[in-house]
Every structure is written in structure tokens, then in C-alpha cells.
PDB file of N, CA and C in Angstrom:
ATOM      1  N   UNK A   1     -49.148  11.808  -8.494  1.00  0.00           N
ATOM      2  CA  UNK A   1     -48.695  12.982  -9.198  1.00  0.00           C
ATOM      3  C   UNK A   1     -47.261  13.293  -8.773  1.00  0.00           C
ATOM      4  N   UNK A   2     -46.206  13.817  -9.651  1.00  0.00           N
ATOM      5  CA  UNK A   2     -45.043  13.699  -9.613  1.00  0.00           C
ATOM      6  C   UNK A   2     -44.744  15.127  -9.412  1.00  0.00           C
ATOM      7  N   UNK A   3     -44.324  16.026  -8.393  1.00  0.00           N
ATOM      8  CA  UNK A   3     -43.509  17.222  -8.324  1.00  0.00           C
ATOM      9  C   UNK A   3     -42.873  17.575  -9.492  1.00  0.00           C
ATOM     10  N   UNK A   4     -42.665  18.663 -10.117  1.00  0.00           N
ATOM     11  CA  UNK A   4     -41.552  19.191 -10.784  1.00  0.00           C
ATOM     12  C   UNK A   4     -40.573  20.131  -9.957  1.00  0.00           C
ATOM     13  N   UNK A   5     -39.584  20.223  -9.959  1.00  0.00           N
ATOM     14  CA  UNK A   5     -38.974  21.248  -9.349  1.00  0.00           C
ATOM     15  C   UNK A   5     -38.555  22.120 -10.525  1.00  0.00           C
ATOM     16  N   UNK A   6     -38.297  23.011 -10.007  1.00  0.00           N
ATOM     17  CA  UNK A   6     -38.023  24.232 -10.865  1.00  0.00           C
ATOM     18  C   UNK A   6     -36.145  24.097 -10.910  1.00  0.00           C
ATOM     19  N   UNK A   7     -35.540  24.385 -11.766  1.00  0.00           N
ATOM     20  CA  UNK A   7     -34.080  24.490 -12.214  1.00  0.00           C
ATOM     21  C   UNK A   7     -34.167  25.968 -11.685  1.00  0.00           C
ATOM     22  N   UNK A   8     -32.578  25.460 -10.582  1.00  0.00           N
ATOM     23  CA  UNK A   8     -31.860  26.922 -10.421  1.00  0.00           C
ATOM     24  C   UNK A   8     -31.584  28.230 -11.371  1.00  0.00           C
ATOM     25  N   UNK A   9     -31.920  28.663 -10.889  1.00  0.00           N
ATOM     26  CA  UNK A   9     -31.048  30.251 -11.701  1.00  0.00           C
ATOM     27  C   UNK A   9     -30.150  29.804 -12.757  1.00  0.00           C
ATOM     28  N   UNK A  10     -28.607  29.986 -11.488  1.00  0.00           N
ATOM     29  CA  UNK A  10     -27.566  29.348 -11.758  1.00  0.00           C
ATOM     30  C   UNK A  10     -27.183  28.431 -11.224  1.00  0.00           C
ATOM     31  N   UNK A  11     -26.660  27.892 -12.075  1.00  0.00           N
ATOM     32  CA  UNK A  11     -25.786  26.358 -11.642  1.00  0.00           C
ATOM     33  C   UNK A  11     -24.650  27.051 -11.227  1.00  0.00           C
ATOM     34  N   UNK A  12     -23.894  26.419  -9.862  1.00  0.00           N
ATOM     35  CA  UNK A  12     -22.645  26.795  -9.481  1.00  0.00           C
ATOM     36  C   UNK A  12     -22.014  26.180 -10.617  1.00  0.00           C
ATOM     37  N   UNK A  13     -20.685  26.663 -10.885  1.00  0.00           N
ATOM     38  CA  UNK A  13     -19.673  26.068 -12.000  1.00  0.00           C
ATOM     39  C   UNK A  13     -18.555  25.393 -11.260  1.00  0.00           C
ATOM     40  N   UNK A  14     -18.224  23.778 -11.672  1.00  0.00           N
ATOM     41  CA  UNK A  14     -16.748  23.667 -10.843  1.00  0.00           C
ATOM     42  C   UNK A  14     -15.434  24.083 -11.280  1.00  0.00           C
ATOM     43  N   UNK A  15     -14.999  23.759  -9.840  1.00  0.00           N
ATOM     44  CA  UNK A  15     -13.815  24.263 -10.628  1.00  0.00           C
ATOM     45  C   UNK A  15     -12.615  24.069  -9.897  1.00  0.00           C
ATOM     46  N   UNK A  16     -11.593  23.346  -9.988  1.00  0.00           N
ATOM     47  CA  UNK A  16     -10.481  22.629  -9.577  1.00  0.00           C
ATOM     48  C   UNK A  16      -9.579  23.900  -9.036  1.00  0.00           C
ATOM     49  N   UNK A  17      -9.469  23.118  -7.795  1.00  0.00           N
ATOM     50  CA  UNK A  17      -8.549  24.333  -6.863  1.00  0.00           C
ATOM     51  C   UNK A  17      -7.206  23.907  -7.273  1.00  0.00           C
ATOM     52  N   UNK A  18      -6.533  24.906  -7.774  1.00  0.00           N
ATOM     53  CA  UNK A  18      -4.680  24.398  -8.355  1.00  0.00           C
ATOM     54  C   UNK A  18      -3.924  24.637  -7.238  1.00  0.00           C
ATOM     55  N   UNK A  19      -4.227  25.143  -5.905  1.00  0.00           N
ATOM     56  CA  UNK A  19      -2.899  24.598  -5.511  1.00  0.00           C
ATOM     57  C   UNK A  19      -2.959  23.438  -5.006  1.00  0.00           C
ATOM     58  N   UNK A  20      -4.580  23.030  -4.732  1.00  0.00           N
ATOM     59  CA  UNK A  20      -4.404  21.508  -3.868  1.00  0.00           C
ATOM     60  C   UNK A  20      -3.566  20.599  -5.353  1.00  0.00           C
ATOM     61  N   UNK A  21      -4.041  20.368  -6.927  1.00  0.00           N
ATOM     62  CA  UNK A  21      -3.073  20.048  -7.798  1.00  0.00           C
ATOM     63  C   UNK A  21      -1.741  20.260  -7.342  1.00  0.00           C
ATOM     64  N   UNK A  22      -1.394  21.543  -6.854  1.00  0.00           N
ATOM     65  CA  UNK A  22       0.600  21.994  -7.291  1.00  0.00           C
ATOM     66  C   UNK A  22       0.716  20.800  -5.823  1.00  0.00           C
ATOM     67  N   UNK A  23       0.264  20.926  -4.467  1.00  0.00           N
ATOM     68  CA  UNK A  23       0.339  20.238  -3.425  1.00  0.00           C
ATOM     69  C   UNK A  23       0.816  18.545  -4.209  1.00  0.00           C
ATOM     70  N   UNK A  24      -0.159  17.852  -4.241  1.00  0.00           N
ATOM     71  CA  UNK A  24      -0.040  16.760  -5.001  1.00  0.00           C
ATOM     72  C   UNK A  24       0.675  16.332  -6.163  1.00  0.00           C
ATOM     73  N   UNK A  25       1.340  17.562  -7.324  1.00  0.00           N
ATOM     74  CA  UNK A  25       2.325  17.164  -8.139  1.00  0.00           C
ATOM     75  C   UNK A  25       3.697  17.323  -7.050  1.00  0.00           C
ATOM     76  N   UNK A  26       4.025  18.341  -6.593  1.00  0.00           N
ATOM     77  CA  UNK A  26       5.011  18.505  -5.681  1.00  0.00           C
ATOM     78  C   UNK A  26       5.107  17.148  -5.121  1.00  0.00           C
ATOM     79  N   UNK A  27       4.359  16.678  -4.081  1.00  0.00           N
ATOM     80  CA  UNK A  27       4.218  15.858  -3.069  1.00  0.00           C
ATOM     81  C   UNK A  27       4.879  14.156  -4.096  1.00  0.00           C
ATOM     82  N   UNK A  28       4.477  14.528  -4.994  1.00  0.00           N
ATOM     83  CA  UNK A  28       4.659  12.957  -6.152  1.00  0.00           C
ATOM     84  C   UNK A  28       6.277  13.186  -6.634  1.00  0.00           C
ATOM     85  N   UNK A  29       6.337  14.411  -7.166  1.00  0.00           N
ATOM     86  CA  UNK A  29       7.758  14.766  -7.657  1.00  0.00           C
ATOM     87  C   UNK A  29       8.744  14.268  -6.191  1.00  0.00           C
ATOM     88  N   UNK A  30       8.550  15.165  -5.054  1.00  0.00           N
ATOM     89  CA  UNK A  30       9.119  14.382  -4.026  1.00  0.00           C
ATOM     90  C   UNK A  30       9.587  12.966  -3.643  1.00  0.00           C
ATOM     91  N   UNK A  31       8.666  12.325  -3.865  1.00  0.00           N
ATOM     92  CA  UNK A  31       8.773  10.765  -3.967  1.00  0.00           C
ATOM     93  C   UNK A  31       9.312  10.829  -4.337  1.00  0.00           C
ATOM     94  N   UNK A  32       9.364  10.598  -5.839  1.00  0.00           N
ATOM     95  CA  UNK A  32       9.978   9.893  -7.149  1.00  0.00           C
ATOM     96  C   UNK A  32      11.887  10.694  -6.472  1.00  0.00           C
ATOM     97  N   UNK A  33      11.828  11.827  -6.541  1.00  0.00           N
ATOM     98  CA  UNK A  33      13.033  12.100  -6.227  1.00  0.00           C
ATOM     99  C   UNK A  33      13.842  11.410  -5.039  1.00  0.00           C
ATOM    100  N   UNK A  34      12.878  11.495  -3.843  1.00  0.00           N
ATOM    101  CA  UNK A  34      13.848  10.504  -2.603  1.00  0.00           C
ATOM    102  C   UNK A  34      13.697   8.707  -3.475  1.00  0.00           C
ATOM    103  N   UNK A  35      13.111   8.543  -4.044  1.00  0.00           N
ATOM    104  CA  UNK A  35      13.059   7.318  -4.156  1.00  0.00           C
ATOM    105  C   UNK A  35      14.515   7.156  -5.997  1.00  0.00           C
ATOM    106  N   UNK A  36      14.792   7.981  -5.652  1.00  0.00           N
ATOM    107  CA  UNK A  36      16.027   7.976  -7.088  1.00  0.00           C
ATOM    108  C   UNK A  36      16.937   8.096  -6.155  1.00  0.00           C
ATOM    109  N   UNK A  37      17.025   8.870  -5.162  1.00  0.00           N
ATOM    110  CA  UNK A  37      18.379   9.272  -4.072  1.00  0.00           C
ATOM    111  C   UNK A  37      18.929   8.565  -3.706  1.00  0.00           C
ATOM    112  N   UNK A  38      17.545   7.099  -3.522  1.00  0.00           N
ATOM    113  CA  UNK A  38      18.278   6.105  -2.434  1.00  0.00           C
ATOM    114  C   UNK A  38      18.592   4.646  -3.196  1.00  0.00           C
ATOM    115  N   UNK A  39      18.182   4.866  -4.346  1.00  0.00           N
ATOM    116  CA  UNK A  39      18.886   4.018  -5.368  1.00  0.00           C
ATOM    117  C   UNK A  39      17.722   3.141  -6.345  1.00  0.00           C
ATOM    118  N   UNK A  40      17.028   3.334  -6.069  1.00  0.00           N
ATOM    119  CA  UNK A  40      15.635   2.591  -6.390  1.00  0.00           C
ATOM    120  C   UNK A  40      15.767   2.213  -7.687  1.00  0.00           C
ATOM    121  N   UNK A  41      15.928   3.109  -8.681  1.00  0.00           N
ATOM    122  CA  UNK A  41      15.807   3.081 -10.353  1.00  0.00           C
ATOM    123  C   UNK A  41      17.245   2.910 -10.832  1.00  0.00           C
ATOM    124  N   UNK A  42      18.201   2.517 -10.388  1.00  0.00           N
ATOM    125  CA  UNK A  42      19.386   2.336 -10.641  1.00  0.00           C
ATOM    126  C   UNK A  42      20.360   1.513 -10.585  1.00  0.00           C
ATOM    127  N   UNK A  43      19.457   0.236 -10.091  1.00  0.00           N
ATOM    128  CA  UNK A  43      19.990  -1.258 -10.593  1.00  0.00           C
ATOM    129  C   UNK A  43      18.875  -2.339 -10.107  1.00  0.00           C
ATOM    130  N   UNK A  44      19.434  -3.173  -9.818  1.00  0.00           N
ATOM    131  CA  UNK A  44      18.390  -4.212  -9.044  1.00  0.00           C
ATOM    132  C   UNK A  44      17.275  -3.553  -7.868  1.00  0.00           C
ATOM    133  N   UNK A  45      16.975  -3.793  -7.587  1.00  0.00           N
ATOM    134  CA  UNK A  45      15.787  -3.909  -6.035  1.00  0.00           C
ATOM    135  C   UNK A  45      16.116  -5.240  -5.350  1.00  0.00           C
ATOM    136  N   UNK A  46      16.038  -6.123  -5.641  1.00  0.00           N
ATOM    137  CA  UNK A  46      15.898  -7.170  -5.315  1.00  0.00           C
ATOM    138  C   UNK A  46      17.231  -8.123  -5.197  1.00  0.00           C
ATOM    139  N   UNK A  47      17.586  -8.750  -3.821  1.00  0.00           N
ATOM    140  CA  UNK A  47      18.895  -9.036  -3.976  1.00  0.00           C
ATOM    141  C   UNK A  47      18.464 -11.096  -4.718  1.00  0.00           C
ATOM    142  N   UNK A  48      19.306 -11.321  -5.800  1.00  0.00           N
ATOM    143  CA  UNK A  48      19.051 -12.846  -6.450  1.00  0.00           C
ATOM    144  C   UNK A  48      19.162 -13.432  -5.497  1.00  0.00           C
ATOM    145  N   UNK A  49      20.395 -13.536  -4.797  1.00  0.00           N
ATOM    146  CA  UNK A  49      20.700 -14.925  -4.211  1.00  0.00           C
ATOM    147  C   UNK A  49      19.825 -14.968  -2.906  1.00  0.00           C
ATOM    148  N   UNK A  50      18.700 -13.757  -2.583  1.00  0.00           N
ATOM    149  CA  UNK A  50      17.801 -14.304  -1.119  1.00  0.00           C
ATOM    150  C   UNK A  50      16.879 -14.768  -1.937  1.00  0.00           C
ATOM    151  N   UNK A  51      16.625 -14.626  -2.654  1.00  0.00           N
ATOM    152  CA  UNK A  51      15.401 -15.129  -3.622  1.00  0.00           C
ATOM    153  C   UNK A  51      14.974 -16.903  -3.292  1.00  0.00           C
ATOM    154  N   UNK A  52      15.668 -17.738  -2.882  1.00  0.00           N
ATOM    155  CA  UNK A  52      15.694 -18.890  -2.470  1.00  0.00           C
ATOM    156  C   UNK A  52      15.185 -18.985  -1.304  1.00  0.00           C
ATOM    157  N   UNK A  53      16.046 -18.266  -0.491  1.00  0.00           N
ATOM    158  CA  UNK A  53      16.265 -18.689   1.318  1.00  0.00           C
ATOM    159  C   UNK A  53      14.280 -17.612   1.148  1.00  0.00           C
ATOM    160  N   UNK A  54      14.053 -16.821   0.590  1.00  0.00           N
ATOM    161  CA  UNK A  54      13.229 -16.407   0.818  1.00  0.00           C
ATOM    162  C   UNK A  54      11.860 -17.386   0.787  1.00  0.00           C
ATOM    163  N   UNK A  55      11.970 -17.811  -0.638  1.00  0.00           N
ATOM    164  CA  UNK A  55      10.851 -19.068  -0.639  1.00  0.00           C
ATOM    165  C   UNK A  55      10.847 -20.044  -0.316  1.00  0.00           C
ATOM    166  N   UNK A  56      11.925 -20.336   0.803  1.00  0.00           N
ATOM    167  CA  UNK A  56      11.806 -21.435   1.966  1.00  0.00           C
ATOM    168  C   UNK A  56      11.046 -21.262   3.171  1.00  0.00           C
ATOM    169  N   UNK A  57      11.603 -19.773   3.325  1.00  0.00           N
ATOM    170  CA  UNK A  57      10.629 -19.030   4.253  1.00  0.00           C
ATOM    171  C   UNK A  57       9.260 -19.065   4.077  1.00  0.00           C
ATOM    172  N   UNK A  58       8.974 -18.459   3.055  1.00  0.00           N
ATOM    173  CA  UNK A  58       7.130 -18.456   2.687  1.00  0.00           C
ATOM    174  C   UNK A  58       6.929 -20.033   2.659  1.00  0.00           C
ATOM    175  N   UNK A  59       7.349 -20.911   2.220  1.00  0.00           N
ATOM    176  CA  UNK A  59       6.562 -22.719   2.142  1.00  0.00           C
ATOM    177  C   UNK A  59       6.711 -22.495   3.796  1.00  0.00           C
ATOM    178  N   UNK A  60       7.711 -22.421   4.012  1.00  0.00           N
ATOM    179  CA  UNK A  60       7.457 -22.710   5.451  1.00  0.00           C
ATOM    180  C   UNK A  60       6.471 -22.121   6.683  1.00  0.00           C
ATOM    181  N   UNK A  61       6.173 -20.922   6.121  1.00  0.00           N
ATOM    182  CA  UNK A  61       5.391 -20.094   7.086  1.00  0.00           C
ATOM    183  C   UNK A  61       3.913 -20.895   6.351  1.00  0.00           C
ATOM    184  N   UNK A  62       3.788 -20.927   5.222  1.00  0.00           N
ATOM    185  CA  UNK A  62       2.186 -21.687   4.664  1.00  0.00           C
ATOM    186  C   UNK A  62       1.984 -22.385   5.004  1.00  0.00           C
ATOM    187  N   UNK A  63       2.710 -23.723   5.197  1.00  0.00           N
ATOM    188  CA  UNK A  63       2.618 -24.711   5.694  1.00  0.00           C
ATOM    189  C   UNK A  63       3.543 -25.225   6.904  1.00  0.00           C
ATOM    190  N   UNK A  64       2.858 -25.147   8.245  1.00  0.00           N
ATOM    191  CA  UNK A  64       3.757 -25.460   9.458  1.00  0.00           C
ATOM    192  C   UNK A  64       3.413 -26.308   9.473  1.00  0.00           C
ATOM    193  N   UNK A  65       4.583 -27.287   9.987  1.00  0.00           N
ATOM    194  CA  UNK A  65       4.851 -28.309  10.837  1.00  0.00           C
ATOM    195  C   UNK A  65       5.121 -28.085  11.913  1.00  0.00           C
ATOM    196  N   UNK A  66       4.520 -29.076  12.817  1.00  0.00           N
ATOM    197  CA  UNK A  66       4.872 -28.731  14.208  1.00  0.00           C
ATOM    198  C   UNK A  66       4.894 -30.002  14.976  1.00  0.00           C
ATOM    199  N   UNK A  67       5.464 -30.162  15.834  1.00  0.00           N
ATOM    200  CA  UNK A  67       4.848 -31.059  16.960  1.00  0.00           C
ATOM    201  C   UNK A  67       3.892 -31.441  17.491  1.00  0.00           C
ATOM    202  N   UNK A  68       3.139 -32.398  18.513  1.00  0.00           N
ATOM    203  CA  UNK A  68       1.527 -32.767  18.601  1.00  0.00           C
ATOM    204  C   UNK A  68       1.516 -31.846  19.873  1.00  0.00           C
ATOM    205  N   UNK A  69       2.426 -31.200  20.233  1.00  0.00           N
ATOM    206  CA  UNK A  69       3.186 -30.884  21.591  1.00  0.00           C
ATOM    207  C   UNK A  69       2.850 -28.736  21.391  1.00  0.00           C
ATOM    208  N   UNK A  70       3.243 -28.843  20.433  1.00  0.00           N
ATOM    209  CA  UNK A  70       3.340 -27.389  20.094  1.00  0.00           C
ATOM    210  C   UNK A  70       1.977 -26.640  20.077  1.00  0.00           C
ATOM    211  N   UNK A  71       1.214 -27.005  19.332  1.00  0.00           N
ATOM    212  CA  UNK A  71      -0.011 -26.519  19.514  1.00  0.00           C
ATOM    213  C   UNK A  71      -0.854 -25.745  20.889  1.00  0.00           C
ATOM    214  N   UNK A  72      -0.511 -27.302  22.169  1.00  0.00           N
ATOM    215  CA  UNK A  72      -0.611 -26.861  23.452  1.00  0.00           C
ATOM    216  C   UNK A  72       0.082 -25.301  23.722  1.00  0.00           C
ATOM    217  N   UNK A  73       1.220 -25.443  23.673  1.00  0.00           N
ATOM    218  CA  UNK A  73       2.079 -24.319  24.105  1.00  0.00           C
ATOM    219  C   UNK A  73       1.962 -23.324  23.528  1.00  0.00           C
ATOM    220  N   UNK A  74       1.217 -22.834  21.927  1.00  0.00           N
ATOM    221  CA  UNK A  74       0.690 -22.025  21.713  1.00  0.00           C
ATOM    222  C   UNK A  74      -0.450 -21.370  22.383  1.00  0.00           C
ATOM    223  N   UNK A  75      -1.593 -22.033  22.897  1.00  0.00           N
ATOM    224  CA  UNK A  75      -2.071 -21.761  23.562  1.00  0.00           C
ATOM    225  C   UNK A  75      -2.701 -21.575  24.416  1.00  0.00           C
ATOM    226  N   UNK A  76      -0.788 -21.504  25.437  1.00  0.00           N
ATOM    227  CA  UNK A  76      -1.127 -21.575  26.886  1.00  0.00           C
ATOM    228  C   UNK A  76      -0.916 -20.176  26.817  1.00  0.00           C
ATOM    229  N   UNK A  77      -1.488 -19.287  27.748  1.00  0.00           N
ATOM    230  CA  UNK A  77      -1.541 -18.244  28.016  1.00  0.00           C
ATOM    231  C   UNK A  77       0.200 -17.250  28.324  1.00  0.00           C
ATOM    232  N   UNK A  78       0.406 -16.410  27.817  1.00  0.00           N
ATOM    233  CA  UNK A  78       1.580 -15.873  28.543  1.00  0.00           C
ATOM    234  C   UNK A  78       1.760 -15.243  29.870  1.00  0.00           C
ATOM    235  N   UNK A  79       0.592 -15.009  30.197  1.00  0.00           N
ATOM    236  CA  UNK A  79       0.924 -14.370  31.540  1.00  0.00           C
ATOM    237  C   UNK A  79       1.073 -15.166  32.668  1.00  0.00           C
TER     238      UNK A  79
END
């Protein structure tokens, strides 16, 4: 046999607290503003010519080469 419960009275009603909203539009407007100050939306981001030396970097960090030698010396202890 299955309980019924009885329905509240009243149902509490929700209801969105606006200043935690004004907190969080403020807090976003902020951003966006330091992030216009310091140049963000107003030309590049990204400088072209590292764009290379950069993805030499990443192949290189993916795939190490090393010595048969190196490995050891990784891990030998530092102290």
C-alpha cells in the first residue's frame, strides 16, 4: 500500500534575488571593460610570427627525445 501525502497549504513561490543578478551583471560588465582597457578587442591577440616557434615547442614537448642517459637522471632523486 502506497502513502499519499497530503499537498501543502502553500507552496513557497520562487523568486530570484536581484541584487545577487546586479552583483553578477556588474561583475561581467567589469570584465568585458578591463578586458577592452588592455587591448583585447582591438586588434590581434595573437602575435603571427610566434605562431611557428610555438608549434615547435608543442611537437617538441609531445614528443621527447632524449638520450638512453636522460631518463636515469630524471629519476635520480634531487635531494
Amino acid at each position: 500500500m502506497t502513502a499519499v501525502l497530503a499537498s501543502p497549504a502553500a507552496v513557497p513561490r520562487l523568486r530570484r534575488d536581484r541584487r545577487r543578478w546586479a552583483w553578477g551583471v556588474g561583475g561581467a560588465a567589469l570584465l568585458v571593460w578591463s578586458l577592452a582597457g588592455a587591448g583585447l578587442f582591438s586588434g590581434p591577440v595573437v602575435n603571427p610570427a610566434g605562431l611557428r616557434q610555438f608549434g615547435r615547442f608543442a611537437s617538441a614537448a609531445l614528443s621527447p627525445r632524449g638520450t638512453p642517459g636522460s631518463s636515469r637522471c630524471s629519476r635520480r632523486r634531487p635531494w
